[in-house]
Protein backbone atom coordinates (compact mmCIF):
# COMPACT_ATOMS: atom_id res chain seq x y z
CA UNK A 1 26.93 64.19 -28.87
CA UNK A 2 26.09 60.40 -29.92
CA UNK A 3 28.17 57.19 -30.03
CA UNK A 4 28.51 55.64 -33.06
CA UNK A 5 29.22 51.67 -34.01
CA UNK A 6 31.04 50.65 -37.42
CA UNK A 7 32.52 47.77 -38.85
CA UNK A 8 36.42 48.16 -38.03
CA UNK A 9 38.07 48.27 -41.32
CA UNK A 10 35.12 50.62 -42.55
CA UNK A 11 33.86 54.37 -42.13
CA UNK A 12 29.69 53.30 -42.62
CA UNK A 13 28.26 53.68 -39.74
CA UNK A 14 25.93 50.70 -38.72
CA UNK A 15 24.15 52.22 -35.60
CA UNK A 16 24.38 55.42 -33.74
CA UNK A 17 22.95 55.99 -30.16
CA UNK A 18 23.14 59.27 -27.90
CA UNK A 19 25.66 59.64 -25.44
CA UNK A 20 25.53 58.71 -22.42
CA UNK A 21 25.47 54.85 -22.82
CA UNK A 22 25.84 51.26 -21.19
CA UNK A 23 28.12 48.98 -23.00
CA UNK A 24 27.48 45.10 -21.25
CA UNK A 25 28.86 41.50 -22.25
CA UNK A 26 29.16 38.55 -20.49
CA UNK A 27 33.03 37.18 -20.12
CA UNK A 28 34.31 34.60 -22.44
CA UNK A 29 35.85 32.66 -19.78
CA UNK A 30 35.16 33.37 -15.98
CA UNK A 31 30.86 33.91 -18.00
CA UNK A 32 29.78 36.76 -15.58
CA UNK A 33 28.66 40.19 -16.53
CA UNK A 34 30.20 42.84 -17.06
CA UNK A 35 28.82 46.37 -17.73
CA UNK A 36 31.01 50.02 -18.93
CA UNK A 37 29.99 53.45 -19.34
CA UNK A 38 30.45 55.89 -21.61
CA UNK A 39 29.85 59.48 -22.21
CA UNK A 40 31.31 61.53 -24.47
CA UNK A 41 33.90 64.96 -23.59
CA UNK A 42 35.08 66.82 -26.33
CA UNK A 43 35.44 64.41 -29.47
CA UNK A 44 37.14 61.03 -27.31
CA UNK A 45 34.67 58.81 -25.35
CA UNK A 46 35.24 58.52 -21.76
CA UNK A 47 34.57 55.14 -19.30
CA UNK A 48 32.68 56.63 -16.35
CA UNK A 49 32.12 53.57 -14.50
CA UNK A 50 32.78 49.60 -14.63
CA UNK A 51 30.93 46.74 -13.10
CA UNK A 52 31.67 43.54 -12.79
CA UNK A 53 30.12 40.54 -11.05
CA UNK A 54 33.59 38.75 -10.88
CA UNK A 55 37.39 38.68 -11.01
CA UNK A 56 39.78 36.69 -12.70
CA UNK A 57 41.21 35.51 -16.15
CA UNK A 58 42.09 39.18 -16.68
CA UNK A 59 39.85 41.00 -15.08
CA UNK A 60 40.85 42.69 -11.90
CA UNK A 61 39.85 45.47 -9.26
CA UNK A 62 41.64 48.20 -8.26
CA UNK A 63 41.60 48.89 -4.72
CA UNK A 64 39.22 51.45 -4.83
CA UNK A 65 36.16 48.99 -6.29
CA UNK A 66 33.34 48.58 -4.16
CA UNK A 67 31.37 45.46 -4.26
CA UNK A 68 27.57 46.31 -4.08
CA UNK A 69 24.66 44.58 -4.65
CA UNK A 70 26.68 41.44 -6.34
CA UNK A 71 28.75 43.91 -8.26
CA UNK A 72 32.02 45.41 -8.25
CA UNK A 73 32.01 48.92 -9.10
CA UNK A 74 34.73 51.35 -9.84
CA UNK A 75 36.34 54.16 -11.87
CA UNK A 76 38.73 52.92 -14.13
CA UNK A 77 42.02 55.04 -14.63
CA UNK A 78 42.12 55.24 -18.03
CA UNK A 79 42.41 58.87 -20.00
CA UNK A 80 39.45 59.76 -22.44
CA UNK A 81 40.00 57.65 -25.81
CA UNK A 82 39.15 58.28 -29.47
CA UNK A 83 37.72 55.02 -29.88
CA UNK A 84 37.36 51.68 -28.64
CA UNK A 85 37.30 48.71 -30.54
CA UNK A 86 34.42 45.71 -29.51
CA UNK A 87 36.32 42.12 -30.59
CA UNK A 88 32.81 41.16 -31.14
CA UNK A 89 33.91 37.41 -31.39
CA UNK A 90 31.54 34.81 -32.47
CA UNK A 91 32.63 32.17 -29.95
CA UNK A 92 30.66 34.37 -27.14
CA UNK A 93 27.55 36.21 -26.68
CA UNK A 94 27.66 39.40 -28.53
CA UNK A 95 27.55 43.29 -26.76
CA UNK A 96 24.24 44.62 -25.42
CA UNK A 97 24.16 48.54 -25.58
CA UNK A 98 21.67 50.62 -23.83
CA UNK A 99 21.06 54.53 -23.56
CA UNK A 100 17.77 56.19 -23.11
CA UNK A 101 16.65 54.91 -26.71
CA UNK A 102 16.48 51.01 -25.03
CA UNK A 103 18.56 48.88 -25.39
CA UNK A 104 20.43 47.27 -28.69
CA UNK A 105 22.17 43.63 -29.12
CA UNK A 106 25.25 43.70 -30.96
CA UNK A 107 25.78 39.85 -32.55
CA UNK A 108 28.74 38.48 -32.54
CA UNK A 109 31.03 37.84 -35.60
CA UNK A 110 32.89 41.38 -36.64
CA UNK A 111 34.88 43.62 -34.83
CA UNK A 112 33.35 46.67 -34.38
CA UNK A 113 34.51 50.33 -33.56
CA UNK A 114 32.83 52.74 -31.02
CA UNK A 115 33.77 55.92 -31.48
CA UNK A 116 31.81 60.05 -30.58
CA UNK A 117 30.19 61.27 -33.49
């Protein structure tokens, strides 16, 4: 199954990539790196794995994390989800998105929606 991107407050679809994939950014505040992935189970995405190469202004790790290579790694507690949505903001970098296509760069300026498709 792929992952598709939209606009939020709209059903076109504006790029769709095959599951599994590597969703990274760079933090608007603390400005290190942070990487998800996500595969796809049933029709809800699910966050295999998050690394980050910091902590702070919201971002923490849980106990189990295991810093390697200059990155935090863990596996969030979160349940599969239906969709997440990318805030995509114009004041920061925008999203980079990789899968075994390459990778894609996601500008900034409109919230976007990821979602299995």
């Amino acid at each position: 199954m792929d992952i598709c991107f939209a606009l939020a407050l709209s059903s076109a679809v504006l790029l769709r990539v095959p599951a599994p994939l590597t969703l990274s950014w760079q933090h608007s505040v603390e400005h290190f790196r942070i990487e998800e992935d996500y595969g796809v189970r049933g029709d809800a995405l699910v966050l295999a794995e998050v690394r980050t190469q910091g902590v702070g202004a919201g971002i923490d790790v849980p106990r189990d994390a295991r810093f390697e290579g200059g990155w935090w790694r863990f596996t969030p507690a979160v349940p599969a989800l239906p969709h997440v949505q990318l805030a995509n903001s114009t004041y920061v970098t925008g999203y980079t998105l990789c899968s075994v296509q390459g990778c894609e760069y996601l500008a900034g300026g409109q919230v976007l929606v990821m979602r299995p498709c």
